[in-house]
Protein backbone atom coordinates (compact mmCIF):
# COMPACT_ATOMS: atom_id res chain seq x y z
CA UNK A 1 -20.18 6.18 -3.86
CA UNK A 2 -17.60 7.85 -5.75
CA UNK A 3 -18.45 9.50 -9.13
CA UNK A 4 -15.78 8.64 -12.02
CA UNK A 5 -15.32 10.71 -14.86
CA UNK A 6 -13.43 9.37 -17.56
CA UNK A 7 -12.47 12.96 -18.75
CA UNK A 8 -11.31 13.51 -15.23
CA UNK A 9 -9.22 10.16 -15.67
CA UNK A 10 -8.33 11.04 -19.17
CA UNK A 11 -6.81 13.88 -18.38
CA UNK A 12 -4.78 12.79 -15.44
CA UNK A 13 -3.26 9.98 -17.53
CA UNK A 14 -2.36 12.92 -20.26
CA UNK A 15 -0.43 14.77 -17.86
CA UNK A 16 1.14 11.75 -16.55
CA UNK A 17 2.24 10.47 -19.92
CA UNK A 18 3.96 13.98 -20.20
CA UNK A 19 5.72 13.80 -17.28
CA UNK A 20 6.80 10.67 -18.18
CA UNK A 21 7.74 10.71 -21.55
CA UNK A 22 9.50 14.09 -20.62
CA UNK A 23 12.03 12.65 -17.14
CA UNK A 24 14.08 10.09 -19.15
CA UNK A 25 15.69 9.04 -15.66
CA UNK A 26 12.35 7.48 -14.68
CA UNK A 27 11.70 6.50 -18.51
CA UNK A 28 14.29 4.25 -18.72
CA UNK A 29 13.53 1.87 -16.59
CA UNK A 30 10.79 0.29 -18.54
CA UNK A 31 14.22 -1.06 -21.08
CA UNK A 32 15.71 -3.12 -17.56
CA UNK A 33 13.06 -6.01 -17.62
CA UNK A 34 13.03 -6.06 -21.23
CA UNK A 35 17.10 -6.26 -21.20
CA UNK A 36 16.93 -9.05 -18.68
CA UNK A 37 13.79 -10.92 -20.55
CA UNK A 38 15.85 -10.54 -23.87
CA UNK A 39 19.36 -12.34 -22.45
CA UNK A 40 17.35 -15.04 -20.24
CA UNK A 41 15.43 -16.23 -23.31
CA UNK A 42 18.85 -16.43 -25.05
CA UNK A 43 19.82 -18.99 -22.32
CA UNK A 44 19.53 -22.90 -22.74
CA UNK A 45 17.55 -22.76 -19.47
CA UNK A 46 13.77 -21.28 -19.54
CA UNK A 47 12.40 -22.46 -16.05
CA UNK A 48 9.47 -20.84 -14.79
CA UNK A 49 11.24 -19.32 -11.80
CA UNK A 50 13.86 -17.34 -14.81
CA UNK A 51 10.69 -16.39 -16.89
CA UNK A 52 8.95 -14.70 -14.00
CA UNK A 53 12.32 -13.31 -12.89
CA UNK A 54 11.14 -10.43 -15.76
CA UNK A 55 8.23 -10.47 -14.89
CA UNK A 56 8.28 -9.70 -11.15
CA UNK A 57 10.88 -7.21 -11.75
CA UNK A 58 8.79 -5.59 -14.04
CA UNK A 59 6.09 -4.59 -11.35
CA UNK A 60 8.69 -3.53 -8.76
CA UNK A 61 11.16 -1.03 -11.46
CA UNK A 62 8.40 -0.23 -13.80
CA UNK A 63 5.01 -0.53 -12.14
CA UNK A 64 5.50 0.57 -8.31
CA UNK A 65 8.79 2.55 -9.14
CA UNK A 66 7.27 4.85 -11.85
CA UNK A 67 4.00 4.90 -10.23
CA UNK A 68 5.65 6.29 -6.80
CA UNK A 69 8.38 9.04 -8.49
CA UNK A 70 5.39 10.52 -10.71
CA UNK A 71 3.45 10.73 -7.15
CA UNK A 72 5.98 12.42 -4.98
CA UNK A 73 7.16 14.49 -8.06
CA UNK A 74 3.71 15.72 -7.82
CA UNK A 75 4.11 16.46 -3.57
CA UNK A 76 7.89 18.11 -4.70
CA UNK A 77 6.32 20.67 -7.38
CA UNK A 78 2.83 21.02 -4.76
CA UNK A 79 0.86 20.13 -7.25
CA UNK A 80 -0.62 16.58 -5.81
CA UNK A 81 -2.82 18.95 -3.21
CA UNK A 82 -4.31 21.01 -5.98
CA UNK A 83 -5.15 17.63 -7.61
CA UNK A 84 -6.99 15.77 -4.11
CA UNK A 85 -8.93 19.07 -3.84
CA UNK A 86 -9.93 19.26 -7.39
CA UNK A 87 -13.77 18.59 -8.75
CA UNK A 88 -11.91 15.34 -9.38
CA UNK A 89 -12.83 12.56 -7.04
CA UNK A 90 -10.15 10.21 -5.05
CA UNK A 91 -11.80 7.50 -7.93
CA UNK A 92 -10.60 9.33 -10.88
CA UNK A 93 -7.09 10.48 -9.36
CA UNK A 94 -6.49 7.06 -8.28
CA UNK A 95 -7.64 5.59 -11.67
CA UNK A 96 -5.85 7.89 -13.54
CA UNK A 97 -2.74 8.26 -11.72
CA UNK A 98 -2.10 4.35 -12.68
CA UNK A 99 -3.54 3.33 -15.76
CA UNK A 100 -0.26 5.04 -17.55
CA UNK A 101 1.92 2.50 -15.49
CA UNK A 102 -0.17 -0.07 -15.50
CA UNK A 103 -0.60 0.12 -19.50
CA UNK A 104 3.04 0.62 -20.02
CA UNK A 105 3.92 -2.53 -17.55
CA UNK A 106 1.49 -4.90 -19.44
CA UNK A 107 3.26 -4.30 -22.94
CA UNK A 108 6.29 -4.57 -21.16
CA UNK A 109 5.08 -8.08 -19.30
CA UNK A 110 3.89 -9.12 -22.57
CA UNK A 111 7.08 -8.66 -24.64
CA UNK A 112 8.87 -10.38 -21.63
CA UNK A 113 6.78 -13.25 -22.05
CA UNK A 114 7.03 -13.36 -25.80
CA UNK A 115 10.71 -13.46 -26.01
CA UNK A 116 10.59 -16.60 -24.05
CA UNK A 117 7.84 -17.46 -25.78
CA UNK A 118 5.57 -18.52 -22.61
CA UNK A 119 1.66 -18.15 -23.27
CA UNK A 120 -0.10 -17.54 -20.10
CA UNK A 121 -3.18 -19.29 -18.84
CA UNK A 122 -6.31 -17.42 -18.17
CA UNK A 123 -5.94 -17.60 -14.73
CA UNK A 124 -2.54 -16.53 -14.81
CA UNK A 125 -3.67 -14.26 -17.00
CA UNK A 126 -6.26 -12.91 -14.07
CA UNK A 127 -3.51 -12.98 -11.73
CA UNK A 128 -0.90 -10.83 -13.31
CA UNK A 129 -4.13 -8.00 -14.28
CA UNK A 130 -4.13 -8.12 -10.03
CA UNK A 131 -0.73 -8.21 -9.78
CA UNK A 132 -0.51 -4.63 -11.49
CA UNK A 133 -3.18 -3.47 -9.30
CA UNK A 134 -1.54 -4.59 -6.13
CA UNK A 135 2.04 -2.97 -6.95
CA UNK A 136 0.41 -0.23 -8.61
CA UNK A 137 -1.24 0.52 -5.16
CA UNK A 138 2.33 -0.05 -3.49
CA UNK A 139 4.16 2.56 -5.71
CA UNK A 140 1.47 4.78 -4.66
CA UNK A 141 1.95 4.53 -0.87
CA UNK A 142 5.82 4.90 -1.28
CA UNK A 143 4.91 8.35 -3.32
CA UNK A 144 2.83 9.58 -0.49
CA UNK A 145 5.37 8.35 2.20
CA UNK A 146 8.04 10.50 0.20
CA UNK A 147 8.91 14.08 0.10
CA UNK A 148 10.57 13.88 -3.31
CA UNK A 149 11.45 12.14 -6.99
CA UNK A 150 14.84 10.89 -4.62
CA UNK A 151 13.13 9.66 -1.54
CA UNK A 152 10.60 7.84 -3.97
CA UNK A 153 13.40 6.36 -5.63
CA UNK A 154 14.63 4.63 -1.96
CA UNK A 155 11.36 3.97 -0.36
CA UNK A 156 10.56 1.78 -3.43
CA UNK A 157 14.05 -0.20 -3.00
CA UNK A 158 12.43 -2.74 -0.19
CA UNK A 159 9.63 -3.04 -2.78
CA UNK A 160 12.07 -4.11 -5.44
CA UNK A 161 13.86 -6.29 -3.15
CA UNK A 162 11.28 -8.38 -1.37
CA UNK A 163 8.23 -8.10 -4.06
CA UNK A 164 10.93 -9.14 -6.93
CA UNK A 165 13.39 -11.48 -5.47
CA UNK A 166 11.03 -12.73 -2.92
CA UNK A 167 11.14 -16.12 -4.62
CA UNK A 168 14.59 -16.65 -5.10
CA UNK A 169 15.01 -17.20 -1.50
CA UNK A 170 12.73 -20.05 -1.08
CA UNK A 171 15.70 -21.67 -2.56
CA UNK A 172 17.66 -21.48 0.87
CA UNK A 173 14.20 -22.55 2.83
CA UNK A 174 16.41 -25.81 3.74
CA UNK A 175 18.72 -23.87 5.71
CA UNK A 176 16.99 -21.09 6.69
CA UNK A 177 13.25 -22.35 7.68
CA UNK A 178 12.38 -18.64 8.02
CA UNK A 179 12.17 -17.71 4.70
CA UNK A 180 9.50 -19.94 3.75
CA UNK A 181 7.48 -16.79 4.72
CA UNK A 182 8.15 -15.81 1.34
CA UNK A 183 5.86 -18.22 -0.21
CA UNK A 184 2.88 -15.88 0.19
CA UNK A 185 4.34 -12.68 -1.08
CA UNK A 186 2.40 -12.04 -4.36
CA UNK A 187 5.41 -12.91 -6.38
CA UNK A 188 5.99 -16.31 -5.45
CA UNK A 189 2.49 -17.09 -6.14
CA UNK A 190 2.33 -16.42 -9.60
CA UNK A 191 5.10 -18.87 -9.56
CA UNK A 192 3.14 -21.77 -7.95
CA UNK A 193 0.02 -20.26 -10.22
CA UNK A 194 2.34 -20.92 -13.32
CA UNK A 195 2.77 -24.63 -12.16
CA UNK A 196 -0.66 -25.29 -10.79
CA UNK A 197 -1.93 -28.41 -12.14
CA UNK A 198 -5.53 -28.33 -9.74
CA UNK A 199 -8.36 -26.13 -9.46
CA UNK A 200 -7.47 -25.45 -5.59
CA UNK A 201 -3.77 -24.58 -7.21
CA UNK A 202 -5.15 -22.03 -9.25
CA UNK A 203 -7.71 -20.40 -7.20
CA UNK A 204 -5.60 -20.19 -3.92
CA UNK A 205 -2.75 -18.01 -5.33
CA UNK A 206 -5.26 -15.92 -6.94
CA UNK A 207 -7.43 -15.70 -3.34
CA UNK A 208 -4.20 -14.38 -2.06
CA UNK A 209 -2.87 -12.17 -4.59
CA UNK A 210 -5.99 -10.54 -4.23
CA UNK A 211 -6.18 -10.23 -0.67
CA UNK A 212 -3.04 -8.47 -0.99
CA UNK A 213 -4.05 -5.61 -3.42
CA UNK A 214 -7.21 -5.22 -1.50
CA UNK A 215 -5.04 -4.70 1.21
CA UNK A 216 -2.37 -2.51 -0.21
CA UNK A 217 -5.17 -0.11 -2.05
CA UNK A 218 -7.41 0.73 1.38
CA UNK A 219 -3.75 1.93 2.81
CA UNK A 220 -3.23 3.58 -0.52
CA UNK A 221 -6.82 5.52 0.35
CA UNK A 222 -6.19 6.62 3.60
CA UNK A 223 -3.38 8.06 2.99
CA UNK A 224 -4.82 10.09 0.15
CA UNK A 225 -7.63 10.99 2.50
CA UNK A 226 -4.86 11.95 5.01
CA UNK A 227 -3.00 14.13 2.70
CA UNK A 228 -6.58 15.70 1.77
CA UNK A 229 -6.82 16.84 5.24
CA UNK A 230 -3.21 17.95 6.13
């Protein structure tokens, strides 16, 4: 079992604030989703599918974006190997490196859904807290798969792409049967989660959302362990 220290963690999430607060190229990005949530609220038309449009966006630029440039700034500046073979354990590097992005998205989610308005059920609610876990654990793998701040920056494009805008395509499902795959990406389901009306309507997308960050975290540990060992 792994031992978590919340100095450990404390201290990670210090440094990463710094870095942070200091590269106003990755900084910026939390102002997109806001941007986009500010204009769309402005608009006549507030369906779920254009208040989530914020939302998802906001876990692929902000959450898995951030998350992966801070980690591969820390593999450019050889500093991420002094961290895994620290006194601090995977539990408290892991922890820390993404409770600063996962903080930061959740004000950012909540403004979004203030501007239009939009109050959340509990179970949605639920589902978004696992929704920053899952893309959390995705901006981690595409910091570990890169070499640097710039390879970050396009390993985490597919993320943005089919995590964010997943959705939209179930609008061409009629021509293009294929895409109905996109149904069970974690996006779309806080869509169907927003409009469930039944308990097996909530529970389901949350079943899956979950499977997904369980999934996405034990590849976010082995590669840690990997890079441990290298």
């Amino acid at each position: 079992m792994m031992n978590i220290s919340i100095t450990r963690i404390q201290a990670i999430f210090m440094k990463d604030y710094k870095e942070f607060s200091r590269n106003y190229a990755i900084s910026s990005m939390i102002f997109l989703p806001l941007i986009l949530a500010f204009f769309y609220s402005q608009s006549d038309s507030d369906t779920t599918q254009m208040i989530f449009l914020p939302v998802n966006m906001t876990f692929a630029i902000v959450t898995a974006f951030i998350q992966a440039c801070l980690i591969a700034e820390e593999k450019e500046r050889n500093t991420l190997r002094s961290l895994l073979l620290s006194p601090a354990s995977l539990g408290d590097i892991l922890i820390g490196k993404s409770t600063l992005v996962s903080v930061v998205s959740a004000i950012i989610i909540g403004l979004s859904l203030f501007f239009f308005n939009y109050l959340p059920s509990p179970m949605l609610t639920v589902a978004l807290i696992i929704s920053l876990l899952f893309y959390s654990a995705l901006g981690t793998i595409c910091g570990l798969f890169a070499k640097s701040t710039m390879e970050a920056s396009l390993a985490v494009l597919p993320v943005m792409g089919i995590f964010s805008f997943g959705p939209l395509a179930l609008v061409f499902v009629d021509r293009f049967p294929v895409l109905q795959v996109a149904e069970w990406l974690p996006s779309s389901q806080l869509l169907l989660l927003a409009g469930a009306s039944s308990t097996m309507d909530f529970v389901l997308p949350v079943i899956i959302i979950t499977i997904w960050t369980i999934l996405a975290w034990i590849i976010a540990v082995i590669l840690c362990k990997k890079r441990m060992v290298d």
